[in-house]
C-alpha atoms as a PDB file:
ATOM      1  CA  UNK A   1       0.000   0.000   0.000  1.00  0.00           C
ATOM      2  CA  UNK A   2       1.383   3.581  -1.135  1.00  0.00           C
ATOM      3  CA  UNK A   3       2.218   6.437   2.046  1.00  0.00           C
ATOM      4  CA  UNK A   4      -1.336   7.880   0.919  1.00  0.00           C
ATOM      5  CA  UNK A   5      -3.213   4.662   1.089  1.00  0.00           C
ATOM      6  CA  UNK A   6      -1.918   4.127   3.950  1.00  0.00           C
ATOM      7  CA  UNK A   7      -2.315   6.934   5.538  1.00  0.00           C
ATOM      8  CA  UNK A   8      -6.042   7.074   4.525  1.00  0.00           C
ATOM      9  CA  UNK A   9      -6.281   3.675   6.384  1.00  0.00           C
ATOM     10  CA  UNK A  10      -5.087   5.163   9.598  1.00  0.00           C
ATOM     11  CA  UNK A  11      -7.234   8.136   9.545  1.00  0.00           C
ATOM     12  CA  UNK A  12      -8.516   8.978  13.004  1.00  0.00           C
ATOM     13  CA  UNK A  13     -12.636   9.170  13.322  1.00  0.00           C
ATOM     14  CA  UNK A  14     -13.387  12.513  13.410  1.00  0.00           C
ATOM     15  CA  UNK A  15     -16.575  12.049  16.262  1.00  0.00           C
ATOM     16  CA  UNK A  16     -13.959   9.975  18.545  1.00  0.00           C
ATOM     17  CA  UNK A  17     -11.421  12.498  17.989  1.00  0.00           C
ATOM     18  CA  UNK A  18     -13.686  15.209  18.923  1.00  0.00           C
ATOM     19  CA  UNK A  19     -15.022  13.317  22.125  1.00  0.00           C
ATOM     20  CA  UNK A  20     -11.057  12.525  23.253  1.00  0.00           C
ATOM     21  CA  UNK A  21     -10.613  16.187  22.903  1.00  0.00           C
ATOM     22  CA  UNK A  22     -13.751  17.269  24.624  1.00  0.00           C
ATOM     23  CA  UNK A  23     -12.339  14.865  27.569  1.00  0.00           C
ATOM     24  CA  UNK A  24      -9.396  16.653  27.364  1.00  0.00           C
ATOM     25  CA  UNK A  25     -10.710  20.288  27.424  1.00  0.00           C
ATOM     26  CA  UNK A  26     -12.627  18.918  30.290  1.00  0.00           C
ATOM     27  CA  UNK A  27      -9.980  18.498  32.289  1.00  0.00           C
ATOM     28  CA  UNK A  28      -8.450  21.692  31.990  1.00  0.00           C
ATOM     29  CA  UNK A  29     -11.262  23.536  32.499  1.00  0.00           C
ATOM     30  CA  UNK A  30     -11.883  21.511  36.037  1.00  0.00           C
ATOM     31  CA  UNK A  31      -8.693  22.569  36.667  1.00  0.00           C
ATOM     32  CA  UNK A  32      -8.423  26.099  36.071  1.00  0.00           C
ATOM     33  CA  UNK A  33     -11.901  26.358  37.493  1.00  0.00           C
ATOM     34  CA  UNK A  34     -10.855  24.805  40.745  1.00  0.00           C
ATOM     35  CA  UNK A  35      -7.306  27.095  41.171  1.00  0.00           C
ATOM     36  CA  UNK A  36      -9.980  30.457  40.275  1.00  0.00           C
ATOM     37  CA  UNK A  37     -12.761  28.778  43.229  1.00  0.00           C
ATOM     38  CA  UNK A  38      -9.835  28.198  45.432  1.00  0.00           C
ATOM     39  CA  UNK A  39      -7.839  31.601  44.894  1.00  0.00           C
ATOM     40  CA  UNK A  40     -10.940  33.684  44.809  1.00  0.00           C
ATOM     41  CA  UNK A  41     -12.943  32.825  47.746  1.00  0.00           C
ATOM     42  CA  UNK A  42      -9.756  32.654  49.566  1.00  0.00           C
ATOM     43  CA  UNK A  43      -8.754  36.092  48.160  1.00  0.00           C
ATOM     44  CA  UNK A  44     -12.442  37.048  50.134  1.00  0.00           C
ATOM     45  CA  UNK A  45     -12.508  34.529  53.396  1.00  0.00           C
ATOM     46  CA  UNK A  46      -8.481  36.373  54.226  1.00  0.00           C
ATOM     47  CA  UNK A  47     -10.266  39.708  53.632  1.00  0.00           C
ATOM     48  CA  UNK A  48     -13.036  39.204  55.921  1.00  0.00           C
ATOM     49  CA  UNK A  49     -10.978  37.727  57.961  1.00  0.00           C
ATOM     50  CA  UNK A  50      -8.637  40.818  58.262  1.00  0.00           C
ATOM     51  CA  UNK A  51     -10.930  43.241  57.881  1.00  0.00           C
ATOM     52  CA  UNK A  52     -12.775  42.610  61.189  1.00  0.00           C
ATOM     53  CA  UNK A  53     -13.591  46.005  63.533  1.00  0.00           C
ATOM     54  CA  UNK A  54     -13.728  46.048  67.163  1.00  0.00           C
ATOM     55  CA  UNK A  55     -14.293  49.096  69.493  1.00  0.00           C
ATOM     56  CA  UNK A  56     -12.863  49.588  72.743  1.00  0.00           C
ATOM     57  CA  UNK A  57     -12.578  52.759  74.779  1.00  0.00           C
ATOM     58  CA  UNK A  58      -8.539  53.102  75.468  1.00  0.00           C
ATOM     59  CA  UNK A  59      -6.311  56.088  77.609  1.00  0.00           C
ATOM     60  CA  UNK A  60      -4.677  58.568  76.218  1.00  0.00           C
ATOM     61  CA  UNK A  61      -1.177  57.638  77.174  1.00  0.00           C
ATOM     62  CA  UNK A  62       0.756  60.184  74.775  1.00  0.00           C
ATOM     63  CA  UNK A  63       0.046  63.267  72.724  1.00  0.00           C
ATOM     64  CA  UNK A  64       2.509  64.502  70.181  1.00  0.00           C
ATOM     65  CA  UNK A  65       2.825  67.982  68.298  1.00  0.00           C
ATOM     66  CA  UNK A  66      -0.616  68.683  70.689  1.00  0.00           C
ATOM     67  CA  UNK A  67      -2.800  66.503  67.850  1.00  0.00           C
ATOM     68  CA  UNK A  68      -1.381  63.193  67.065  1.00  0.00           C
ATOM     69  CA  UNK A  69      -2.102  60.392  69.641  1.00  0.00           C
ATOM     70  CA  UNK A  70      -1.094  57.414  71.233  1.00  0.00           C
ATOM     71  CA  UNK A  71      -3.652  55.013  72.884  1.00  0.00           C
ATOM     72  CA  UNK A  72      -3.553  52.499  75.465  1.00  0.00           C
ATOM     73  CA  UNK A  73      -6.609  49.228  75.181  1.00  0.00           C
ATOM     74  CA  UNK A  74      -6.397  45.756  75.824  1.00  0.00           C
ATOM     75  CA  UNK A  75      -8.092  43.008  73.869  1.00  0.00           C
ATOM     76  CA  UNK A  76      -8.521  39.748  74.939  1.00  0.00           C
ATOM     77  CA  UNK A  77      -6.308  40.094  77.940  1.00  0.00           C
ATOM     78  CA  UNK A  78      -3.285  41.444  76.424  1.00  0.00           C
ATOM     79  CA  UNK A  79      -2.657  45.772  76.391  1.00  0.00           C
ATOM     80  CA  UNK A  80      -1.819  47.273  73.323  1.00  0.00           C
ATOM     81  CA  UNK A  81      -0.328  50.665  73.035  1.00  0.00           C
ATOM     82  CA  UNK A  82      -1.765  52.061  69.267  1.00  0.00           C
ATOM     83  CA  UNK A  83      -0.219  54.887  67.569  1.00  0.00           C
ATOM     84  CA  UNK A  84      -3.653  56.804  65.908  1.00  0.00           C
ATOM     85  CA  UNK A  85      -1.652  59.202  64.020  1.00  0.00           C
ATOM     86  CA  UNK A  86      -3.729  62.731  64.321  1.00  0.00           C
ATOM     87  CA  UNK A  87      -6.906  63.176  66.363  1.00  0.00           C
ATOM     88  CA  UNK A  88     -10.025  64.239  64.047  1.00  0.00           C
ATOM     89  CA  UNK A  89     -11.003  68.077  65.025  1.00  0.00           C
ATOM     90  CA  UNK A  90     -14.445  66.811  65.322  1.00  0.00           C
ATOM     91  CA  UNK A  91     -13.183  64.988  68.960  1.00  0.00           C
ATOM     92  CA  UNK A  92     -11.709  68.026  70.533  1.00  0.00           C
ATOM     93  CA  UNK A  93      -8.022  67.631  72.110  1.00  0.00           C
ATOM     94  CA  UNK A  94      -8.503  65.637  74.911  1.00  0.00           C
ATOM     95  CA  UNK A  95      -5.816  65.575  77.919  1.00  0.00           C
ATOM     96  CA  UNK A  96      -3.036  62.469  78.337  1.00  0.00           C
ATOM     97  CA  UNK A  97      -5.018  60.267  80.874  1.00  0.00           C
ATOM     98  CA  UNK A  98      -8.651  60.705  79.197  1.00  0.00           C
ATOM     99  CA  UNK A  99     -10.591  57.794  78.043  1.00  0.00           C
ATOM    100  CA  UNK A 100     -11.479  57.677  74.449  1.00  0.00           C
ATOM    101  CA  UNK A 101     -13.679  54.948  72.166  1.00  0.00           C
ATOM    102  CA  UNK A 102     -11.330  53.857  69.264  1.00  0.00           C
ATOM    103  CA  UNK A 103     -11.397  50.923  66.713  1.00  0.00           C
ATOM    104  CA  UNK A 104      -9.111  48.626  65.748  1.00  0.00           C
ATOM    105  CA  UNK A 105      -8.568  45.579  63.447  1.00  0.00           C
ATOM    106  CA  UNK A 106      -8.907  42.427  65.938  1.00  0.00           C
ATOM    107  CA  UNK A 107      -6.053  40.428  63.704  1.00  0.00           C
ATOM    108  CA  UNK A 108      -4.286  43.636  64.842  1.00  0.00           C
ATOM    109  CA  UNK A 109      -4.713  45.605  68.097  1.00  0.00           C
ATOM    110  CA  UNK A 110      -2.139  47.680  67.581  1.00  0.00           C
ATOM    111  CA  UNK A 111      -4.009  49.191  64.149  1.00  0.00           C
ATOM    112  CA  UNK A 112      -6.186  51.087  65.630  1.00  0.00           C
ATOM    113  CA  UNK A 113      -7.940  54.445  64.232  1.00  0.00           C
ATOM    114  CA  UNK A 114     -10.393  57.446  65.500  1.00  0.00           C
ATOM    115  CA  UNK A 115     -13.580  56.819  63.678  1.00  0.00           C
ATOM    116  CA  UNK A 116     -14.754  53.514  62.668  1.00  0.00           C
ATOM    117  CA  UNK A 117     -13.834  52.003  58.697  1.00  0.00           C
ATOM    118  CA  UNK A 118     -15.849  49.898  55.988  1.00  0.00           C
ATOM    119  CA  UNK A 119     -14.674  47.843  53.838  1.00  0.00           C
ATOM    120  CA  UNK A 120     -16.365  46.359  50.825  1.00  0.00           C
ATOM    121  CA  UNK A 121     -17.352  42.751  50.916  1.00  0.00           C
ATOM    122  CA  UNK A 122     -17.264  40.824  48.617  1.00  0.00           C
ATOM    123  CA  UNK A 123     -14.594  42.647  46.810  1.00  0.00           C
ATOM    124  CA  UNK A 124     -15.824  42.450  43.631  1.00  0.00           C
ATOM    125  CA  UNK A 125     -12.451  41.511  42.057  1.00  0.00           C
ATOM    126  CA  UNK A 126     -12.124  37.564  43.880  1.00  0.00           C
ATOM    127  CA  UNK A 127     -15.629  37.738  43.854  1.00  0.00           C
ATOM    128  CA  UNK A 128     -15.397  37.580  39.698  1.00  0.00           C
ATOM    129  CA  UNK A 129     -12.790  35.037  39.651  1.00  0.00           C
ATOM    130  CA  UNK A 130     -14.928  33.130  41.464  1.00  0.00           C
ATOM    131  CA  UNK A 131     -17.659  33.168  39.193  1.00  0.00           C
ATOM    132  CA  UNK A 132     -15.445  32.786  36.099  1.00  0.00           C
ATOM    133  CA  UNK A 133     -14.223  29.442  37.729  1.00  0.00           C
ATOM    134  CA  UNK A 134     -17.990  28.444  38.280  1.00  0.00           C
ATOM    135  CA  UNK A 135     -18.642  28.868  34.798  1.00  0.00           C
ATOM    136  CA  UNK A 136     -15.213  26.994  34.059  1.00  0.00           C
ATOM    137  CA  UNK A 137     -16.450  24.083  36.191  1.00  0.00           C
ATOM    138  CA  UNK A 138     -20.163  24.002  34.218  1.00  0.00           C
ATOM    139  CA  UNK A 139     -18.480  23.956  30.750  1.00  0.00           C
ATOM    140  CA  UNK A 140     -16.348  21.257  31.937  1.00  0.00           C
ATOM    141  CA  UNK A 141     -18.980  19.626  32.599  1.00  0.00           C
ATOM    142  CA  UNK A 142     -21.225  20.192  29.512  1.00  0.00           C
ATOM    143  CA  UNK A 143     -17.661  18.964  27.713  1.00  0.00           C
ATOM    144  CA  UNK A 144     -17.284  15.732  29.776  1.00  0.00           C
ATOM    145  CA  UNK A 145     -21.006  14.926  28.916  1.00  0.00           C
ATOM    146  CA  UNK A 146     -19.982  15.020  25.339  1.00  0.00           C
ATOM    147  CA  UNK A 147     -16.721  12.766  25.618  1.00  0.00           C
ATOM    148  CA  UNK A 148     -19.187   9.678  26.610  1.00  0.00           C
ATOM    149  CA  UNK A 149     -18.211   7.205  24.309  1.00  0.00           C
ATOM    150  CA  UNK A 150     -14.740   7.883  22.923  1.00  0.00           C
ATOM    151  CA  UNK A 151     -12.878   5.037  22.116  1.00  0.00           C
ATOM    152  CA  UNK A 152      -9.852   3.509  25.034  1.00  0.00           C
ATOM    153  CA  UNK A 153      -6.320   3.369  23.601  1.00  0.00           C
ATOM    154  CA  UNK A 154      -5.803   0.772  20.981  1.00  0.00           C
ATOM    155  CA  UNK A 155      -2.906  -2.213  22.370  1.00  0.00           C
ATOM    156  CA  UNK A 156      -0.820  -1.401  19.799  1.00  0.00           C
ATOM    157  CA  UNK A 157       0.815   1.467  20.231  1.00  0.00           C
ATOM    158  CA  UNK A 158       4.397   2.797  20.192  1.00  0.00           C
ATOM    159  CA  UNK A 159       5.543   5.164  22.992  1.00  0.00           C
ATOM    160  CA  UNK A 160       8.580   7.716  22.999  1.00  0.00           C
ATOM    161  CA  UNK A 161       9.263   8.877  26.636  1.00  0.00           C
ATOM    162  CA  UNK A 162      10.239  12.471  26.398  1.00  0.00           C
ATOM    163  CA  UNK A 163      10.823  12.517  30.317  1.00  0.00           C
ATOM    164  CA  UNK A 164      11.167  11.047  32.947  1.00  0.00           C
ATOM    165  CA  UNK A 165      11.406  11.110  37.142  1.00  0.00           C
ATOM    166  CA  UNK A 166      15.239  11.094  37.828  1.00  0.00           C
ATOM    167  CA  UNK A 167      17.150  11.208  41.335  1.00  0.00           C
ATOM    168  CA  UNK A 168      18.924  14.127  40.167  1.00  0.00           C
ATOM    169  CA  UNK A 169      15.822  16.105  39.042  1.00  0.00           C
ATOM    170  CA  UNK A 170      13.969  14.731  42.420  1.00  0.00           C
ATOM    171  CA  UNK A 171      17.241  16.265  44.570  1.00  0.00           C
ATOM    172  CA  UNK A 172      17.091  19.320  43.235  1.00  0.00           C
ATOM    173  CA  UNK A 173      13.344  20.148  42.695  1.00  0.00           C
ATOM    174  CA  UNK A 174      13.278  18.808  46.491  1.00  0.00           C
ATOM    175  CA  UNK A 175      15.130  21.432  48.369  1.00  0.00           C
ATOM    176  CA  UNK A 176      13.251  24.057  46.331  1.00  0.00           C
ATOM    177  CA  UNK A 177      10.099  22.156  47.809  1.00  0.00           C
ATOM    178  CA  UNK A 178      10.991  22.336  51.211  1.00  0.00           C
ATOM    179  CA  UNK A 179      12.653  26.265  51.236  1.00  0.00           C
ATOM    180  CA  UNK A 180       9.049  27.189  49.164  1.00  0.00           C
ATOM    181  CA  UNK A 181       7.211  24.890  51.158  1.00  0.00           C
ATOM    182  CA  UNK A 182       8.589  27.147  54.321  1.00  0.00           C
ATOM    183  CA  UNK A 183       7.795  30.396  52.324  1.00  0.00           C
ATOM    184  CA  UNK A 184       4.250  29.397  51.533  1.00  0.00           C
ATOM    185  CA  UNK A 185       3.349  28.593  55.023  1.00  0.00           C
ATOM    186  CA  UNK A 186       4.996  31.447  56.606  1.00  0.00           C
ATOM    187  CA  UNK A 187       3.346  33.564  53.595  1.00  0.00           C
ATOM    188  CA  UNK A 188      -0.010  32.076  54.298  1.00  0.00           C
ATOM    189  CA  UNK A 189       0.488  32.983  58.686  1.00  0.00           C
ATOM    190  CA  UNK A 190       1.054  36.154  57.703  1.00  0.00           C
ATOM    191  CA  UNK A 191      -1.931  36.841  55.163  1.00  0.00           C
ATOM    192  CA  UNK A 192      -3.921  35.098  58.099  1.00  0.00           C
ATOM    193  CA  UNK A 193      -2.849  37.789  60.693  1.00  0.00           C
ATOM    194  CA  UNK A 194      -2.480  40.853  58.976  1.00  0.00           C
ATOM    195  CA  UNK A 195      -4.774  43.507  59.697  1.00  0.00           C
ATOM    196  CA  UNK A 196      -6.662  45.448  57.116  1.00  0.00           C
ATOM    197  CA  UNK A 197      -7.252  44.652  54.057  1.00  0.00           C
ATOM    198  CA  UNK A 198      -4.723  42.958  51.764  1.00  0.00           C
ATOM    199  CA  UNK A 199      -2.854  44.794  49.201  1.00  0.00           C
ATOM    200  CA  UNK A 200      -1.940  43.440  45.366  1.00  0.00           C
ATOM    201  CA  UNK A 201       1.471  43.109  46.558  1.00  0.00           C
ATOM    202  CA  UNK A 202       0.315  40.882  49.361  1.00  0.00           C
ATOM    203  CA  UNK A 203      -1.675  39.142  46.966  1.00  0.00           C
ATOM    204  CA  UNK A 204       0.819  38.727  43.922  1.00  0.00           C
ATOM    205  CA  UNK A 205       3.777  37.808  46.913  1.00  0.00           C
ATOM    206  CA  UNK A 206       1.223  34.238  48.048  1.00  0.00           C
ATOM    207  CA  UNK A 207      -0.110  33.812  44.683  1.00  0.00           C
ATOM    208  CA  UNK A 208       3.829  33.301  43.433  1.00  0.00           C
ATOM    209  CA  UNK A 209       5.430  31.429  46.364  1.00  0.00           C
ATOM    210  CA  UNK A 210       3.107  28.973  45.333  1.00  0.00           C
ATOM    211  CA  UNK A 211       3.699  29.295  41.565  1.00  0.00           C
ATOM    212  CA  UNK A 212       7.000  28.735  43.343  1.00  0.00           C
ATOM    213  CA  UNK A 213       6.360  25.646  45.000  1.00  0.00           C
ATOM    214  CA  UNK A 214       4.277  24.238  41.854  1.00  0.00           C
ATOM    215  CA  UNK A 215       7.360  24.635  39.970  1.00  0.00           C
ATOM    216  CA  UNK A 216       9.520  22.431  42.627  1.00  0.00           C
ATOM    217  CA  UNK A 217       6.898  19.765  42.091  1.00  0.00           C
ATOM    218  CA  UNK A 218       7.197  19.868  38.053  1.00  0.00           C
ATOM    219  CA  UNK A 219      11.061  19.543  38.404  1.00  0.00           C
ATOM    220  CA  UNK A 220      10.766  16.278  41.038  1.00  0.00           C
ATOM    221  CA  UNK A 221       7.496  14.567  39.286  1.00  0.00           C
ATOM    222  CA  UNK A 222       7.175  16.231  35.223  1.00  0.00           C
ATOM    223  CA  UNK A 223       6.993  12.730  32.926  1.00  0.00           C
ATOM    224  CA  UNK A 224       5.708  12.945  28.962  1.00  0.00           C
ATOM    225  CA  UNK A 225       5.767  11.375  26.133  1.00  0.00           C
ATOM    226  CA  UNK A 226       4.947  10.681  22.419  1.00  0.00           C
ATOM    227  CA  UNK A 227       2.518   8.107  21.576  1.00  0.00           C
ATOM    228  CA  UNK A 228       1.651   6.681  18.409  1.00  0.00           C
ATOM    229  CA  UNK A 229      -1.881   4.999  18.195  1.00  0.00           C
ATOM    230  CA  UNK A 230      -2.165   3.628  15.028  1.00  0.00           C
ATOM    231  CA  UNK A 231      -5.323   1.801  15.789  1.00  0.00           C
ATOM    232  CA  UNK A 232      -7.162   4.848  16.657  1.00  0.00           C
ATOM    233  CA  UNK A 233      -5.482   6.886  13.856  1.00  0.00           C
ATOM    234  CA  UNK A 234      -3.540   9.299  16.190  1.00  0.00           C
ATOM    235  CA  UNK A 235      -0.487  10.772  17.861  1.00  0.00           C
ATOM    236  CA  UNK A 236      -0.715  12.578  20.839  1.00  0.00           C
ATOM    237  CA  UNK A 237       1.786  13.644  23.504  1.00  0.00           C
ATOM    238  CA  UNK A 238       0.753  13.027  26.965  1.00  0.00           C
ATOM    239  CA  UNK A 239       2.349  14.570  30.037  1.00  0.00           C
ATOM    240  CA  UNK A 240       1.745  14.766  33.911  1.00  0.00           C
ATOM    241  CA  UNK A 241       2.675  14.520  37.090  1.00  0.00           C
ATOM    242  CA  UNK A 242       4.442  10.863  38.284  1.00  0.00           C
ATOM    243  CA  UNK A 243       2.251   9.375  35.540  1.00  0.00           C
ATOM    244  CA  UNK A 244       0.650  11.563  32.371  1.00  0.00           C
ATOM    245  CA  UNK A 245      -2.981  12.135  32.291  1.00  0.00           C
ATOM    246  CA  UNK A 246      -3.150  14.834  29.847  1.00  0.00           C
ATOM    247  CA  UNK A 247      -2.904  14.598  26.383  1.00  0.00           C
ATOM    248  CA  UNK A 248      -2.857  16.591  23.071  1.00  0.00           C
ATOM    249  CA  UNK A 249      -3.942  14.426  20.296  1.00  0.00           C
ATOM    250  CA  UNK A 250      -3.246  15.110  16.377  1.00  0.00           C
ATOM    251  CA  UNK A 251      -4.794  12.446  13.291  1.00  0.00           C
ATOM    252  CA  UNK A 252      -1.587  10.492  12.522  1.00  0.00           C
ATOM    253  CA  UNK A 253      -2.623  10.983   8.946  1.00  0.00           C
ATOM    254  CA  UNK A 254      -1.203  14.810   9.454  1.00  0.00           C
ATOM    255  CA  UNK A 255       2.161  13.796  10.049  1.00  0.00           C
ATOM    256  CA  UNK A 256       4.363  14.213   6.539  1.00  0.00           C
ATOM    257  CA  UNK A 257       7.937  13.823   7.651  1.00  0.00           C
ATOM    258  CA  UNK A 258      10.589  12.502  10.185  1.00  0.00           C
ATOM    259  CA  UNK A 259      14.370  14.045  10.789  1.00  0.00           C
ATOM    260  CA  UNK A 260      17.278  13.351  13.110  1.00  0.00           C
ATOM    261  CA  UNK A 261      17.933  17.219  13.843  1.00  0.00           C
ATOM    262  CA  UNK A 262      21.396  17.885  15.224  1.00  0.00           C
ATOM    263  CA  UNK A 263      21.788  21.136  17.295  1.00  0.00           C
ATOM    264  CA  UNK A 264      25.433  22.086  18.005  1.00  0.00           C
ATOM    265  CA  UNK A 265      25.965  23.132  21.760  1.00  0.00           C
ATOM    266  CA  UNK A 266      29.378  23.861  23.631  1.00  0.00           C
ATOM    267  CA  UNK A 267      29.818  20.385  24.883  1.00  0.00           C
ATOM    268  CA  UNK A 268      29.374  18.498  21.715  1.00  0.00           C
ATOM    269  CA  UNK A 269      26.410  17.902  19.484  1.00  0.00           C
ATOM    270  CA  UNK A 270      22.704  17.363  20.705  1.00  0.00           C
ATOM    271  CA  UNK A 271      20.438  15.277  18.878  1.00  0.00           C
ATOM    272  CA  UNK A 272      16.172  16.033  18.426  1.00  0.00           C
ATOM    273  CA  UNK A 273      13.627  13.528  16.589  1.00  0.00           C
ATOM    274  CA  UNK A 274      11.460  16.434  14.868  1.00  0.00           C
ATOM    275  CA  UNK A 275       7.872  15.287  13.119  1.00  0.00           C
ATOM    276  CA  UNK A 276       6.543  17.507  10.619  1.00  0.00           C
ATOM    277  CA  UNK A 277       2.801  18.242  10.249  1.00  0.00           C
ATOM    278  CA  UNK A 278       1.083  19.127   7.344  1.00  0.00           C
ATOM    279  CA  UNK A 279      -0.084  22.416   8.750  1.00  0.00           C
ATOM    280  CA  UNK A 280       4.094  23.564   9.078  1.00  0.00           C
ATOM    281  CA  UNK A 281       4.303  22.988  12.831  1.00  0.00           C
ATOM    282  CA  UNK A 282       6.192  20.432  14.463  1.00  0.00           C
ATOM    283  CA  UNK A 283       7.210  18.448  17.744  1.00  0.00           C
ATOM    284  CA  UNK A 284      10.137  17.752  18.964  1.00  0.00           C
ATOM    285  CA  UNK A 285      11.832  15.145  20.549  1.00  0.00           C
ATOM    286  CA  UNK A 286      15.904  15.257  22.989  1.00  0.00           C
ATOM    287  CA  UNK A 287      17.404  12.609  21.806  1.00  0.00           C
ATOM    288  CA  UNK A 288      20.523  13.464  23.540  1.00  0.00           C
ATOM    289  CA  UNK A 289      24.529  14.873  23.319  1.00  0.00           C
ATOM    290  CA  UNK A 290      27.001  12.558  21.029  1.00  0.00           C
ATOM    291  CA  UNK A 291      24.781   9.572  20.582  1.00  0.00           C
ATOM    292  CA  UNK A 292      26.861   6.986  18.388  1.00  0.00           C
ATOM    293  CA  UNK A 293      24.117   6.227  16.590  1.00  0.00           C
ATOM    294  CA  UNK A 294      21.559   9.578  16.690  1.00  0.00           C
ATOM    295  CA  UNK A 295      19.121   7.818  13.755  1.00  0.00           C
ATOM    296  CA  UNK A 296      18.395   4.647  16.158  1.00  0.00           C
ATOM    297  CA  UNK A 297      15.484   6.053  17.243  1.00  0.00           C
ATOM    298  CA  UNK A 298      14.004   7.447  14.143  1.00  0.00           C
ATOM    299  CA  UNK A 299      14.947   3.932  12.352  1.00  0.00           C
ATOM    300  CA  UNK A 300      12.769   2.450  14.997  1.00  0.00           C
ATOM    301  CA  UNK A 301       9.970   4.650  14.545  1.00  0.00           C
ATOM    302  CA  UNK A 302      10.061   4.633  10.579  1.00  0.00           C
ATOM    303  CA  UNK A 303      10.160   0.852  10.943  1.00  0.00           C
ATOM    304  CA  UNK A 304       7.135   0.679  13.301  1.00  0.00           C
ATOM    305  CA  UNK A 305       5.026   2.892  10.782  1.00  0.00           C
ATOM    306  CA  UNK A 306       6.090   1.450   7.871  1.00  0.00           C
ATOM    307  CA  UNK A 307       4.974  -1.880   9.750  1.00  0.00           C
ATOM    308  CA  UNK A 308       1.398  -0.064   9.407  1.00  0.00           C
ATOM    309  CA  UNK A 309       1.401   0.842   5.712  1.00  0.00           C
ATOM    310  CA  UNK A 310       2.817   4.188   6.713  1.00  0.00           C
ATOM    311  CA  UNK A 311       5.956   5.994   4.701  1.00  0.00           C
ATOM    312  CA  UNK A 312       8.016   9.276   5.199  1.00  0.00           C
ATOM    313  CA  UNK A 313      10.442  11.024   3.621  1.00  0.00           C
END
């Protein structure tokens, strides 16, 4: 059979292609949806949390410059001396010694202030990203609906690991784990206590410790691969963490050409499988640095297509 019989033969079902993909959309869009649901309301339960007002009447204990006052209160057993910065006109000048009614931030005693505050709640800013990952979650789940019925992974199929867990890659992404693991927790104590609201800087400071510590976790547990699925028609690289459970699929009948690509580098000469796609793009695959035989791999894969009634130039 010619390349473009062949290639005919292996041509992936377009419904089961687009119920594999739906599955696969699915999953990302649980995904994102969750991190927005999580971030979001947490963005608003800290908030609330550190936005809490309690009044107290404290003593004047110092005046300075005749307006700007410190105050003495305790709170739950424990006396707080709170610098209030200038008195309002409105409450006169009162004497060191006088007793006063003052708010404060409970996470905070020592944030105190005159007159009392409000702050908005729900901010409407979490408040959206929690919505946005609601709708996330519901077209996730219209999408999983529609992936009932794709067809399982055909027996025969032919697997190129593009990486794998390694003791060196587990050392090193494991200190970063524990050092951001330390940062995120001390991060998250102090977005617990603070009083007042919580700034962007705050925000953007949690939010990328644990970026941080996500990245530690790709470096110890990251595996892929390329899989070819000639019973289903299709290719598809597949990645995750300690095992992959996403996936990217493409009809194997778009693939046009193989090529050993060598890439010179200071050490010596690295090696990539590259497939070509009818549409111009491509994937790559490391090979490795001054392989004695850089084509084995490509060999192996031409021979397991051809095997199917598939040919490349």
């Amino acid at each position: 059979m010619d390349a473009e019989g062949g290639r005919d033969g292996l041509a992936a079902d377009p419904q089961a292609l687009r119920r594999l993909r739906d599955a696969e959309r699915a999953k990302r869009l649980f995904l994102a949806g969750a991190v927005a649901i999580l971030y979001g309301s947490g963005w608003m339960v800290f908030h609330h949390h550190a936005t809490r007002i309690a009044e107290t009447v404290g003593t004047v204990s110092r005046i300075y410059q005749s307006s700007w006052y410190t105050v003495d209160h305790v709170f739950e057993g424990v006396e707080t001396s709170a610098n209030l910065g200038r008195i309002p006109d409105s409450l006169g000048r009162p004497p060191v010694g006088s007793r006063i009614p003052i708010y404060f931030y409970r996470n905070d005693p020592s944030n105190a202030f005159f007159e009392p505050r409000r702050h908005a709640s729900p901010q409407p800013i979490p408040a959206a990203v929690v919505v946005l990952g609601l709708a996330a979650v519901g077209e996730g789940v219209r999408r999983a609906l529609r992936s009932l019925g794709r067809p399982a992974e055909s027996a025969d199929t032919l697997e190129l690991p593009l990486s794998r867990m390694h003791w060196a890659r587990s050392l090193v992404g494991g200190i970063f784990v524990l050092l951001l693991s330390a940062v995120v927790g001390l991060s998250m104590w102090l977005g617990w206590d603070v009083g007042g609201p919580m700034g962007m800087f705050t925000l953007g400071f949690v939010v990328g410790s644990h970026g941080g510590l996500l990245g530690a976790v790709f470096i110890i547990a990251y595996v892929s691969g390329l899989v070819f699925d000639p019973g289903r028609g299709l290719i598809y690289h597949r990645w995750g963490l300690r095992r992959p459970w996403m996936h990217s699929y493409r009809p194997l009948s778009d693939l046009v050409r193989l090529e050993t690509r060598s890439i010179p580098y200071r050490r010596g000469l690295g090696y990539r499988l590259v497939l070509h796609f009818q549409d111009g793009s491509t994937w790559g695959y490391p090979l490795g640095v001054n392989l004695e035989n850089p084509s084995e791999t490509e060999g192996r894969l031409r021979q397991y297509l051809e095997s199917r009634s598939m040919r490349f130039p």
